[in-house]
N, C-alpha and C. Protein backbone atom coordinates (compact mmCIF):
# COMPACT_ATOMS: atom_id res chain seq x y z
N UNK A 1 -45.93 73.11 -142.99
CA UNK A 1 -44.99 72.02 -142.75
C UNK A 1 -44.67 71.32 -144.06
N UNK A 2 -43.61 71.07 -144.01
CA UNK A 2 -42.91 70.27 -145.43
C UNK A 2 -43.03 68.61 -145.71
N UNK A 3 -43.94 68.03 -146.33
CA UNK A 3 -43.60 67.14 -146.19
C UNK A 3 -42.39 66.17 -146.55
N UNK A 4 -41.52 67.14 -147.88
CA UNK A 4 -40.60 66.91 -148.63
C UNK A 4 -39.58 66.37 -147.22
N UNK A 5 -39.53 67.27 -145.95
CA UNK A 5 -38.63 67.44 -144.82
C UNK A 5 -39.00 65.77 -144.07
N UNK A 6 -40.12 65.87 -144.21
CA UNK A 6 -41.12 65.03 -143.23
C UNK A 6 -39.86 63.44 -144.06
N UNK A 7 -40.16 63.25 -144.90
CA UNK A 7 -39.34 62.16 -146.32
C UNK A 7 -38.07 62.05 -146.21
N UNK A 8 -37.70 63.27 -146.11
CA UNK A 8 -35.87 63.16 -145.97
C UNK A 8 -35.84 62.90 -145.09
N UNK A 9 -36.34 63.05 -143.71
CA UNK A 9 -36.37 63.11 -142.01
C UNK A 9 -36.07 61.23 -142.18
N UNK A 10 -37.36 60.22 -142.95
CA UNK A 10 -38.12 59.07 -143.25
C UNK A 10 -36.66 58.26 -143.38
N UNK A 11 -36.15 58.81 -144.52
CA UNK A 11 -35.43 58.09 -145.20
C UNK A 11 -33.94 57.77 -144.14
N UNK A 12 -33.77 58.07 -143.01
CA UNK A 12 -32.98 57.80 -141.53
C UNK A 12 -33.75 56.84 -140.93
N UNK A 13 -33.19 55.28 -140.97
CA UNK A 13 -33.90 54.42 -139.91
C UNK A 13 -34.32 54.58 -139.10
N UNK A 14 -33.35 55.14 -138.40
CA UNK A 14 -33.75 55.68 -136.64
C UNK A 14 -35.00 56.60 -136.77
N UNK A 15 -35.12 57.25 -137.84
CA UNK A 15 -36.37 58.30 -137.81
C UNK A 15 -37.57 57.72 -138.24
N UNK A 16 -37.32 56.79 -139.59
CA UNK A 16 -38.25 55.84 -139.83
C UNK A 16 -38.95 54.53 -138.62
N UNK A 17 -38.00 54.09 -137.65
CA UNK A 17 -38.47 53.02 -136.90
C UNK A 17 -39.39 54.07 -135.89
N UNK A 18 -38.80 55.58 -135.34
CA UNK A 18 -39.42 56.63 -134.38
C UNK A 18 -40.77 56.77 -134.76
N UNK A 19 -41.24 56.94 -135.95
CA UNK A 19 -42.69 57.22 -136.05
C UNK A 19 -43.20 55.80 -136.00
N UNK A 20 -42.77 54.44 -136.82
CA UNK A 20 -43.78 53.16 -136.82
C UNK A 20 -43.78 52.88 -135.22
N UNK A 21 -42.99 52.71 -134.68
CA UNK A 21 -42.99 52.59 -133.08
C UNK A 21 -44.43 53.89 -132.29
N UNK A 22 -44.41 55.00 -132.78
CA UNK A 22 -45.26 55.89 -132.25
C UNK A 22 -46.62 55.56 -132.61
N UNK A 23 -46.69 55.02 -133.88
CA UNK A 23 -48.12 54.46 -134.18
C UNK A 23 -48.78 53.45 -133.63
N UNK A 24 -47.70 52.48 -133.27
CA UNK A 24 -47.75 51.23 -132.32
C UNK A 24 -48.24 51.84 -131.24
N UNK A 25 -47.33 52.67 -130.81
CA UNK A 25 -47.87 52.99 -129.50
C UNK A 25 -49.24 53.69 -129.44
N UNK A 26 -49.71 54.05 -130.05
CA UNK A 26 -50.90 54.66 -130.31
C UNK A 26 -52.38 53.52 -130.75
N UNK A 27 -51.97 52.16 -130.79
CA UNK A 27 -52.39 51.28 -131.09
C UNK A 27 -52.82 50.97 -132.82
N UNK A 28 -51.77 51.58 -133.33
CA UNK A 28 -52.20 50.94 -134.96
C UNK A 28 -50.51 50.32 -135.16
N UNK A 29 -51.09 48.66 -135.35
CA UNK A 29 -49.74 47.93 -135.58
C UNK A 29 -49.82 47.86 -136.91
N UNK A 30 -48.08 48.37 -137.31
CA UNK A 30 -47.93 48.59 -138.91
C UNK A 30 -46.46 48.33 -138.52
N UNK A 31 -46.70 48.16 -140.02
CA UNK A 31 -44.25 47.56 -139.82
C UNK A 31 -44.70 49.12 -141.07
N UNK A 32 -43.63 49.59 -141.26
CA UNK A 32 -43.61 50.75 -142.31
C UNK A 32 -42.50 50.69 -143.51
N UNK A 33 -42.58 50.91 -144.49
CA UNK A 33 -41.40 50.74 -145.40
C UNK A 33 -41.39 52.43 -146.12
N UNK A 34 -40.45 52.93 -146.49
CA UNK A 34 -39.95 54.21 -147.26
C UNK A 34 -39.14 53.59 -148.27
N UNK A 35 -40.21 53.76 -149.63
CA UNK A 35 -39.03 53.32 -150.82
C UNK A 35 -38.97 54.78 -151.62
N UNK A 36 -37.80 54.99 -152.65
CA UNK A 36 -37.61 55.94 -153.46
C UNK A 36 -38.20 55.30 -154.63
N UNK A 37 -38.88 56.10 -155.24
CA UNK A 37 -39.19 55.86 -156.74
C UNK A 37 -38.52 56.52 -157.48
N UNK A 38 -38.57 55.94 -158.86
CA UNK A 38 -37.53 56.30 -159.85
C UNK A 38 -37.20 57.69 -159.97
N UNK A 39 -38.63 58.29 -160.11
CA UNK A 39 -38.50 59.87 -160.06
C UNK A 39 -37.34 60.68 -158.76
N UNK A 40 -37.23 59.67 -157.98
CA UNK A 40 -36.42 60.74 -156.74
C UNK A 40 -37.12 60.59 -155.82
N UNK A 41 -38.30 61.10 -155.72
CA UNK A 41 -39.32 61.01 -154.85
C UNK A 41 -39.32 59.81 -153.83
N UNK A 42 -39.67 60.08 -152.66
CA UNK A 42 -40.04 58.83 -151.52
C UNK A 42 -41.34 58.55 -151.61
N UNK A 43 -41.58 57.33 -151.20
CA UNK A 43 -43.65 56.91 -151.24
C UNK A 43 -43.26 56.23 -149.26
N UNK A 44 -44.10 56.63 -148.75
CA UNK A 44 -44.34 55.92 -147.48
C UNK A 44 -45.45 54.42 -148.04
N UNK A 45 -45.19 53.47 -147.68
CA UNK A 45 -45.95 51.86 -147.41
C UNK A 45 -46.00 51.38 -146.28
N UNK A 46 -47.28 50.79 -145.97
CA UNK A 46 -47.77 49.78 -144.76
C UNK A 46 -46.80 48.87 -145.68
N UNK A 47 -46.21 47.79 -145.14
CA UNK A 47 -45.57 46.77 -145.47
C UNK A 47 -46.52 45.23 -144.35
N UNK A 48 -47.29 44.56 -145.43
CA UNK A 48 -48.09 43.72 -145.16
C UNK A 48 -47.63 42.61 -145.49
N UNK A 49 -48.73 41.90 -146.50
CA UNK A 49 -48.18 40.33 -147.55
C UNK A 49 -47.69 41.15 -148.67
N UNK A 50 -48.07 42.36 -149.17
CA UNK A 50 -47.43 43.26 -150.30
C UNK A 50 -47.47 45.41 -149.57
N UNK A 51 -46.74 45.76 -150.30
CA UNK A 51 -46.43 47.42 -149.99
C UNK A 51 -47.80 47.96 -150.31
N UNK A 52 -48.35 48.52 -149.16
CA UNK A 52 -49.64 49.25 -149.19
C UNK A 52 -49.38 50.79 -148.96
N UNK A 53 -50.01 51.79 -149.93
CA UNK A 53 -49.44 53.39 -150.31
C UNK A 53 -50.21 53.39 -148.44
N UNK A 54 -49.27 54.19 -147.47
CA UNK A 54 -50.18 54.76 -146.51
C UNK A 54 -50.80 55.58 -146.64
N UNK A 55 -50.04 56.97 -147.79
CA UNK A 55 -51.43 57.99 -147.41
C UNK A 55 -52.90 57.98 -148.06
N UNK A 56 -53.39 57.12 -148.97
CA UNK A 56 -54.03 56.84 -149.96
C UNK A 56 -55.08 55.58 -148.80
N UNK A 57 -54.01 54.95 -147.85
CA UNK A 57 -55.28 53.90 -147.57
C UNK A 57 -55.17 54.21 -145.97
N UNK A 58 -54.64 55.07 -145.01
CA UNK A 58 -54.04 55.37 -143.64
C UNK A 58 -56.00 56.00 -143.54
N UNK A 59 -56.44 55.78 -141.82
CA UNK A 59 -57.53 56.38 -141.56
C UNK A 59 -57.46 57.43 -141.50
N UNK A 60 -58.62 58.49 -141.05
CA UNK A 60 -58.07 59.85 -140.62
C UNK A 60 -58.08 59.93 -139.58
N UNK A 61 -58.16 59.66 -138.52
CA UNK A 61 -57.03 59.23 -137.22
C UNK A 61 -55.96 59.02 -137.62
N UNK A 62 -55.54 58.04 -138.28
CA UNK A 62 -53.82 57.86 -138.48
C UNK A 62 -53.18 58.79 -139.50
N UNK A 63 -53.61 59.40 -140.50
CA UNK A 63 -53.32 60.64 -140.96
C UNK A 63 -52.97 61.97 -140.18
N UNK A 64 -54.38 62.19 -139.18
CA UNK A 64 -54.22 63.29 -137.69
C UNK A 64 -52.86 62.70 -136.98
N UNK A 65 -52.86 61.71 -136.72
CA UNK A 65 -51.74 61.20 -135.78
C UNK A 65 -50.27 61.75 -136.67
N UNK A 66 -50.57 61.63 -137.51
CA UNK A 66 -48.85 61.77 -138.73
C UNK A 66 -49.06 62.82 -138.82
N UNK A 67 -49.78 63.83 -138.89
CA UNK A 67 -49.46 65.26 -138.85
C UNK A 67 -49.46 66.21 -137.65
N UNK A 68 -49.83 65.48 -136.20
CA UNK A 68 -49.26 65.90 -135.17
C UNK A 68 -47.49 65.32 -135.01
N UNK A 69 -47.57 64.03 -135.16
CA UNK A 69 -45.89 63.79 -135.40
C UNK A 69 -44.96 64.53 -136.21
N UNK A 70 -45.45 64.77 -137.45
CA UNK A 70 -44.78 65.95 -138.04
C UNK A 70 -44.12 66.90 -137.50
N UNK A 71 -45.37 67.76 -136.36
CA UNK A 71 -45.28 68.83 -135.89
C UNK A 71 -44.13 68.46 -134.71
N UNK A 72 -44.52 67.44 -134.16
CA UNK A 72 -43.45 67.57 -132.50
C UNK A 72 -42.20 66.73 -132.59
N UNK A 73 -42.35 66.21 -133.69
CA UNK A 73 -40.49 65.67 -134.03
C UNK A 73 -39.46 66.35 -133.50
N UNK A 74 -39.95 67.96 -133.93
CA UNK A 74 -38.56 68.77 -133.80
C UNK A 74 -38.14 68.94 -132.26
N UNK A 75 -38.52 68.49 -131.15
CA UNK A 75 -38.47 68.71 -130.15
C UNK A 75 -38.72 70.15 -129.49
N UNK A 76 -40.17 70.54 -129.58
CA UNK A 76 -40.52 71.46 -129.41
C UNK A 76 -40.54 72.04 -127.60
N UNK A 77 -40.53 73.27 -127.19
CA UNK A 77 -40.48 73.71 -125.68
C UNK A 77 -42.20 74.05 -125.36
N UNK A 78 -43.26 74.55 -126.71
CA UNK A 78 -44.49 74.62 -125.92
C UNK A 78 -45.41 73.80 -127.25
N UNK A 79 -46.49 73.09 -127.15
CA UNK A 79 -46.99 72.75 -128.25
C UNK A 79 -48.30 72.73 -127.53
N UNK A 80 -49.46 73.68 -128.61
CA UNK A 80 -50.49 74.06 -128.16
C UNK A 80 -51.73 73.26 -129.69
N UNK A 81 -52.15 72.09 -129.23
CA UNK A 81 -53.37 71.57 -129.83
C UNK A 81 -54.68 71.71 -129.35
N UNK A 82 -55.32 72.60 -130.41
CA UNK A 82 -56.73 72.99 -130.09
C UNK A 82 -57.46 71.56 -130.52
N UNK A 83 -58.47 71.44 -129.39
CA UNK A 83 -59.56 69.96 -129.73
C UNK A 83 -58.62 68.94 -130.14
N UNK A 84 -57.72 68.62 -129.42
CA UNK A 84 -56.60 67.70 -129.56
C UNK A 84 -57.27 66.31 -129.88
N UNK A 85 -58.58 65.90 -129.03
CA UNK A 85 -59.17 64.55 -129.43
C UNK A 85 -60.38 64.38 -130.68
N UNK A 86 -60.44 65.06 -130.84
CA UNK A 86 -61.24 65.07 -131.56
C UNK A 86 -61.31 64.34 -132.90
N UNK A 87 -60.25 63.55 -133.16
CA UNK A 87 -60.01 62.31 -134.57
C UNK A 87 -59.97 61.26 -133.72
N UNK A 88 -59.48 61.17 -132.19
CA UNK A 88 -59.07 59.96 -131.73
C UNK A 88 -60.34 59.28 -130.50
N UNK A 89 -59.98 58.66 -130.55
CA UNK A 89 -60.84 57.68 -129.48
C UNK A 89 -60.44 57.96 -127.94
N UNK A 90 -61.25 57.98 -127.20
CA UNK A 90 -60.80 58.92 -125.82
C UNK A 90 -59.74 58.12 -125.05
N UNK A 91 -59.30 56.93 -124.96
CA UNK A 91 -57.99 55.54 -124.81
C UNK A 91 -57.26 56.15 -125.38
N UNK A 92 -56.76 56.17 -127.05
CA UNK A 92 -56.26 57.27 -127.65
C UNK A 92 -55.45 58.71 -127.17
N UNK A 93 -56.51 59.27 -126.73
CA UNK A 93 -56.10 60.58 -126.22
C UNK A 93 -55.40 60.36 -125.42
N UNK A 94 -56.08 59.64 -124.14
CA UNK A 94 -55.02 59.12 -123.49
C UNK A 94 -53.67 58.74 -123.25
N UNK A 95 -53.59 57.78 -124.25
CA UNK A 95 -51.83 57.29 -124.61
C UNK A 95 -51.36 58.66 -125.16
N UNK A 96 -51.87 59.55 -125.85
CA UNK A 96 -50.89 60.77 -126.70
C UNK A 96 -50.39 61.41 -125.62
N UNK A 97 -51.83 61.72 -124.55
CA UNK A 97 -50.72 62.96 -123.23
C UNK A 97 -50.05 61.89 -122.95
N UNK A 98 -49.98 60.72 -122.52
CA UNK A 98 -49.00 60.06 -121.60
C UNK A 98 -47.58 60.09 -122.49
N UNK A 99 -47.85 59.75 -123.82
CA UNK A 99 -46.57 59.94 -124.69
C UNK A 99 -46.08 61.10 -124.49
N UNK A 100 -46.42 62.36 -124.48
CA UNK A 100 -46.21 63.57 -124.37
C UNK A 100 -45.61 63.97 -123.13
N UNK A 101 -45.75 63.70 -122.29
CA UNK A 101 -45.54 63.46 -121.14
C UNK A 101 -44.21 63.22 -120.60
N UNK A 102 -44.17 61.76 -121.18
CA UNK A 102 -43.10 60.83 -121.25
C UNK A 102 -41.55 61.39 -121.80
N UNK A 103 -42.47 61.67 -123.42
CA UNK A 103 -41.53 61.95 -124.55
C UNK A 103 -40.77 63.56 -124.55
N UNK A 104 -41.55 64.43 -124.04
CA UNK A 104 -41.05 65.75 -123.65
C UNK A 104 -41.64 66.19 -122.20
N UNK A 105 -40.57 65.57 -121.75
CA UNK A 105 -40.77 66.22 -119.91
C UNK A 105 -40.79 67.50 -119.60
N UNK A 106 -40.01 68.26 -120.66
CA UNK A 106 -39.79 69.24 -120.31
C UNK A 106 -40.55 70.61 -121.17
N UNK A 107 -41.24 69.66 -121.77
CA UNK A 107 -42.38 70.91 -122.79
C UNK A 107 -43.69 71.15 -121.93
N UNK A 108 -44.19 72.47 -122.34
CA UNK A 108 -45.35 72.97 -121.66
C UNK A 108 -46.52 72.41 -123.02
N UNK A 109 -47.67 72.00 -122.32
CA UNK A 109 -48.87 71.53 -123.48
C UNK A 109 -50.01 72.41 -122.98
N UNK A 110 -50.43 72.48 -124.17
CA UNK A 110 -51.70 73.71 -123.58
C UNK A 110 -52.66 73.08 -125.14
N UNK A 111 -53.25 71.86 -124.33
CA UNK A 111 -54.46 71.56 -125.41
C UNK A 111 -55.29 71.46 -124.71
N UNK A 112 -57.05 71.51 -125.93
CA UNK A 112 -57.82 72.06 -125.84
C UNK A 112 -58.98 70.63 -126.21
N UNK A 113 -59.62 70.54 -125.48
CA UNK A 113 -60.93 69.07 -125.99
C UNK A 113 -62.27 69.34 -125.09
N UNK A 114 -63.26 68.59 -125.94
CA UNK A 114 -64.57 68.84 -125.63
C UNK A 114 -64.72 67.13 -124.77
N UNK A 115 -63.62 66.33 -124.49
CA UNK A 115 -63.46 65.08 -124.38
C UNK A 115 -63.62 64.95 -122.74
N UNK A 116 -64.71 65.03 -121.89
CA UNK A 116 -64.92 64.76 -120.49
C UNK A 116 -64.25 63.39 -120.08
N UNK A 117 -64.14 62.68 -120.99
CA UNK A 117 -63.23 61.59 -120.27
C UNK A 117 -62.03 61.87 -119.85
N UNK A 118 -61.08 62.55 -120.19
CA UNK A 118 -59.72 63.13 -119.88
C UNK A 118 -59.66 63.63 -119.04
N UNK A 119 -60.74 64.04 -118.08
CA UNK A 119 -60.64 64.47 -116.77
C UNK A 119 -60.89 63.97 -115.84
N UNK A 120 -59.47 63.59 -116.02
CA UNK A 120 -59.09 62.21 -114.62
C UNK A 120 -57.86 62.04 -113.89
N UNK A 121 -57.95 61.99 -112.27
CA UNK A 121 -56.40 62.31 -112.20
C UNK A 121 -55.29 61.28 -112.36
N UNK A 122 -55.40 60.14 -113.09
CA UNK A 122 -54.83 58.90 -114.01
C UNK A 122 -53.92 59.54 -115.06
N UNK A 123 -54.44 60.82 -115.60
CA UNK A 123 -53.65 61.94 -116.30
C UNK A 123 -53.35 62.73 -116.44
N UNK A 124 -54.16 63.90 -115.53
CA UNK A 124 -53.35 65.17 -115.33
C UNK A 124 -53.95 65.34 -113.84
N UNK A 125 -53.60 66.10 -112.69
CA UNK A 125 -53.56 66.59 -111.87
C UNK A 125 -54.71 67.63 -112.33
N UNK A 126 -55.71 68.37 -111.19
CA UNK A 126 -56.89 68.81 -111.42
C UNK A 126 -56.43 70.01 -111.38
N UNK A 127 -55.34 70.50 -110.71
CA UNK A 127 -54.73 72.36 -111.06
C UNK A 127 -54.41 72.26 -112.43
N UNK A 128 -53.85 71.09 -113.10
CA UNK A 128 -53.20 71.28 -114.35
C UNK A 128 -54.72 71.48 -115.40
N UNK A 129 -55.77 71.17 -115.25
CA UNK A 129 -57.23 70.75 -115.99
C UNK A 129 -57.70 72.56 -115.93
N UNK A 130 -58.12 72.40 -116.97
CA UNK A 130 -59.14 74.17 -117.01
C UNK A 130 -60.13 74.11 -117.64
N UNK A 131 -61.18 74.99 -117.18
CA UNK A 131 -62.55 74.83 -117.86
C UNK A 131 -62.41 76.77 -118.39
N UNK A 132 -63.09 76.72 -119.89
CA UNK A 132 -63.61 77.86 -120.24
C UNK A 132 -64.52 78.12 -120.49
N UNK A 133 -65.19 79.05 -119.47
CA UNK A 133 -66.23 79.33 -119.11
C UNK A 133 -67.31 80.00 -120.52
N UNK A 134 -68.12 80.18 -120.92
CA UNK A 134 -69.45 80.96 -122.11
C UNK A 134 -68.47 82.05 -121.57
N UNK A 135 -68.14 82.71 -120.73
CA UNK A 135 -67.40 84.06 -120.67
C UNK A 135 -66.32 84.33 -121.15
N UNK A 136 -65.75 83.12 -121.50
CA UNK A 136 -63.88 83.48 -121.80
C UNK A 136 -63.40 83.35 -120.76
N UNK A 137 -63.50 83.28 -119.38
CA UNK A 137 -62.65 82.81 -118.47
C UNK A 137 -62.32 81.79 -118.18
N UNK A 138 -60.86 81.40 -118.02
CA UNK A 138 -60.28 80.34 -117.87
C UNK A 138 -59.76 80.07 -115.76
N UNK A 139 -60.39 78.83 -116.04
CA UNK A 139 -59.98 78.76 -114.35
C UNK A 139 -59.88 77.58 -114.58
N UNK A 140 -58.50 77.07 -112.95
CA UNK A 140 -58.32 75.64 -113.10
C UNK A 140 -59.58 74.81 -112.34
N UNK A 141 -59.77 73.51 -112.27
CA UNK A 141 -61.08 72.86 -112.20
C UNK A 141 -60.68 72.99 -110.50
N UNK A 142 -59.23 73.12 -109.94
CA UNK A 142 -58.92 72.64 -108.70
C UNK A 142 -59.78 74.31 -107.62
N UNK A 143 -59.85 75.53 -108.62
CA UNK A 143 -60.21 76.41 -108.20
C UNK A 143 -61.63 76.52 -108.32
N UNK A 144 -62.15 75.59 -109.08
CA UNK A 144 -64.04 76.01 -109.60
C UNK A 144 -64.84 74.69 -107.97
N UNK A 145 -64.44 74.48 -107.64
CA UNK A 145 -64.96 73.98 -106.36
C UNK A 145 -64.71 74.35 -104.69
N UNK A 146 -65.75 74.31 -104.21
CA UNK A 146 -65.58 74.69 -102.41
C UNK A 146 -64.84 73.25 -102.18
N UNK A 147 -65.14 72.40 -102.52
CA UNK A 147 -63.83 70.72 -101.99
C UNK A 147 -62.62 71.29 -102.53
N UNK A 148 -62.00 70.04 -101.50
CA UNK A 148 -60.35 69.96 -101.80
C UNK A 148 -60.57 68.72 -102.73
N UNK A 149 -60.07 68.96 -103.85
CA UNK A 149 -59.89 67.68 -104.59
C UNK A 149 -58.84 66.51 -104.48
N UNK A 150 -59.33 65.32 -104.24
CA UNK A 150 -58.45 64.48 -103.94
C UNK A 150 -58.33 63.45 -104.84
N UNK A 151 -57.68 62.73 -105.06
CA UNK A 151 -56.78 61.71 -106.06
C UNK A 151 -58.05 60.68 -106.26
N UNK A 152 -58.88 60.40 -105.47
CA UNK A 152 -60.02 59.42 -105.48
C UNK A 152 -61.22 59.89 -105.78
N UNK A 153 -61.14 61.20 -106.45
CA UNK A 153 -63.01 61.80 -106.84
C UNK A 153 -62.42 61.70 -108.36
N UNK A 154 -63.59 61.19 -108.72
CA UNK A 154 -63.75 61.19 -109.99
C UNK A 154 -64.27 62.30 -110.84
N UNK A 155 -63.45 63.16 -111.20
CA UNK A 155 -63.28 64.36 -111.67
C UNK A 155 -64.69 64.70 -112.55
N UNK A 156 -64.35 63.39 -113.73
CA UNK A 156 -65.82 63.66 -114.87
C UNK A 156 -67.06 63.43 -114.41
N UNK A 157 -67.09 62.88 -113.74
CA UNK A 157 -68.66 62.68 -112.66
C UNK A 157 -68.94 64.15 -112.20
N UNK A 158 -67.78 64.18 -111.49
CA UNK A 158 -68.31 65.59 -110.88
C UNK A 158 -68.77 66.85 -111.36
N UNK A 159 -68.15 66.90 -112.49
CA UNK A 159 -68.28 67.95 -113.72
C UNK A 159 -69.49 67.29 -114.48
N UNK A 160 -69.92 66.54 -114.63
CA UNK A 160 -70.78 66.15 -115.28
C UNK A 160 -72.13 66.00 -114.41
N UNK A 161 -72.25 65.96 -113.23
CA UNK A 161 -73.22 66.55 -111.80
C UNK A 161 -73.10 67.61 -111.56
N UNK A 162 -72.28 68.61 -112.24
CA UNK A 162 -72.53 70.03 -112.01
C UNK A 162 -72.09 70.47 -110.81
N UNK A 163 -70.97 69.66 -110.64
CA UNK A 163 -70.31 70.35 -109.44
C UNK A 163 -69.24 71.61 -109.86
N UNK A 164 -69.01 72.10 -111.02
CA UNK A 164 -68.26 73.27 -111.48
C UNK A 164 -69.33 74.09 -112.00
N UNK A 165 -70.47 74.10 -112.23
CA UNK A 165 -71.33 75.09 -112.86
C UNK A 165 -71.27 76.40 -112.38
N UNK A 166 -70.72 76.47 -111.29
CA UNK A 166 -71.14 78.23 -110.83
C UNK A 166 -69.75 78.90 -111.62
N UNK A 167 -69.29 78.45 -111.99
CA UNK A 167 -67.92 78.77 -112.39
C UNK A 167 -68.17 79.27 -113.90
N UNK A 168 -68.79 78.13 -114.33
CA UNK A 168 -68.94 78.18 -115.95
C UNK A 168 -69.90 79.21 -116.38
């Protein structure tokens, strides 16, 4: 990925306000500024009481976050993140599928986390959830149980009581 693209993309308000708004939404409040330096070159800044370099002082969560934005700007049809939570805080994760969600209705997501909190039907539906098994088999969580799963079981409990083990 280019970041040179990522800069020119920057330097369009509308594209510049699209990512500080996405960070917001992600819960890091920043106003953002894109200045050109003499050289030509763009510098991204937190814009505070003075211009703070972001990539030099940004966490690595908010770095991960800017280089998944990178990636799904273009309005992608499938976007597949392995261990998708794994920089973010499981709230976090949260808001990203719901953004995702939201933001491309019409894209297929096929990510991947070791994050038992996310399995909840607050965010995905339990056919949409898959466990992969020590074997390589993939099954949905709605198929790894003798219950009918309903909107009121708390998915990670159950998985976490070993109610999917014969599966795994």
């Amino acid at each position: 990925f280019s970041y040179r693209k990522f800069f020119e993309d920057l330097k369009n308000p509308v594209h510049l306000q699209s990512f500080e708004d996405f960070l917001n939404l992600m819960g890091i409040e920043c106003k953002l500024v894109l200045q050109e330096l003499p050289d030509g070159q763009a510098e991204l800044y937190f814009s505070q009481n003075k211009l703070v370099p972001f990539y030099s002082t940004a966490s690595s969560g908010t770095l991960a976050l800017t280089s998944l934005y990178q990636k799904i700007v273009s309005n992608p049809s499938l976007i597949y993140i392995d261990d998708f939570a794994a920089f973010y805080h499981y709230e976090m994760a949260e808001k990203l599928i719901s953004f995702f969600k939201t933001k491309y209705p019409k894209c297929q997501f096929i990510m991947t986390s070791h994050n038992t909190n996310l399995m909840t039907n607050k965010i995905m539906r339990p056919d949409c959830l898959f466990i992969l098994s020590s074997k390589g088999t993939l099954t949905a969580l709605c198929d790894e149980t003798e219950r009918e799963l309903r909107e009121g079981h708390n998915l990670e409990k159950m998985y976490i009581s070993g109610e999917f083990e014969k599966y795994e």
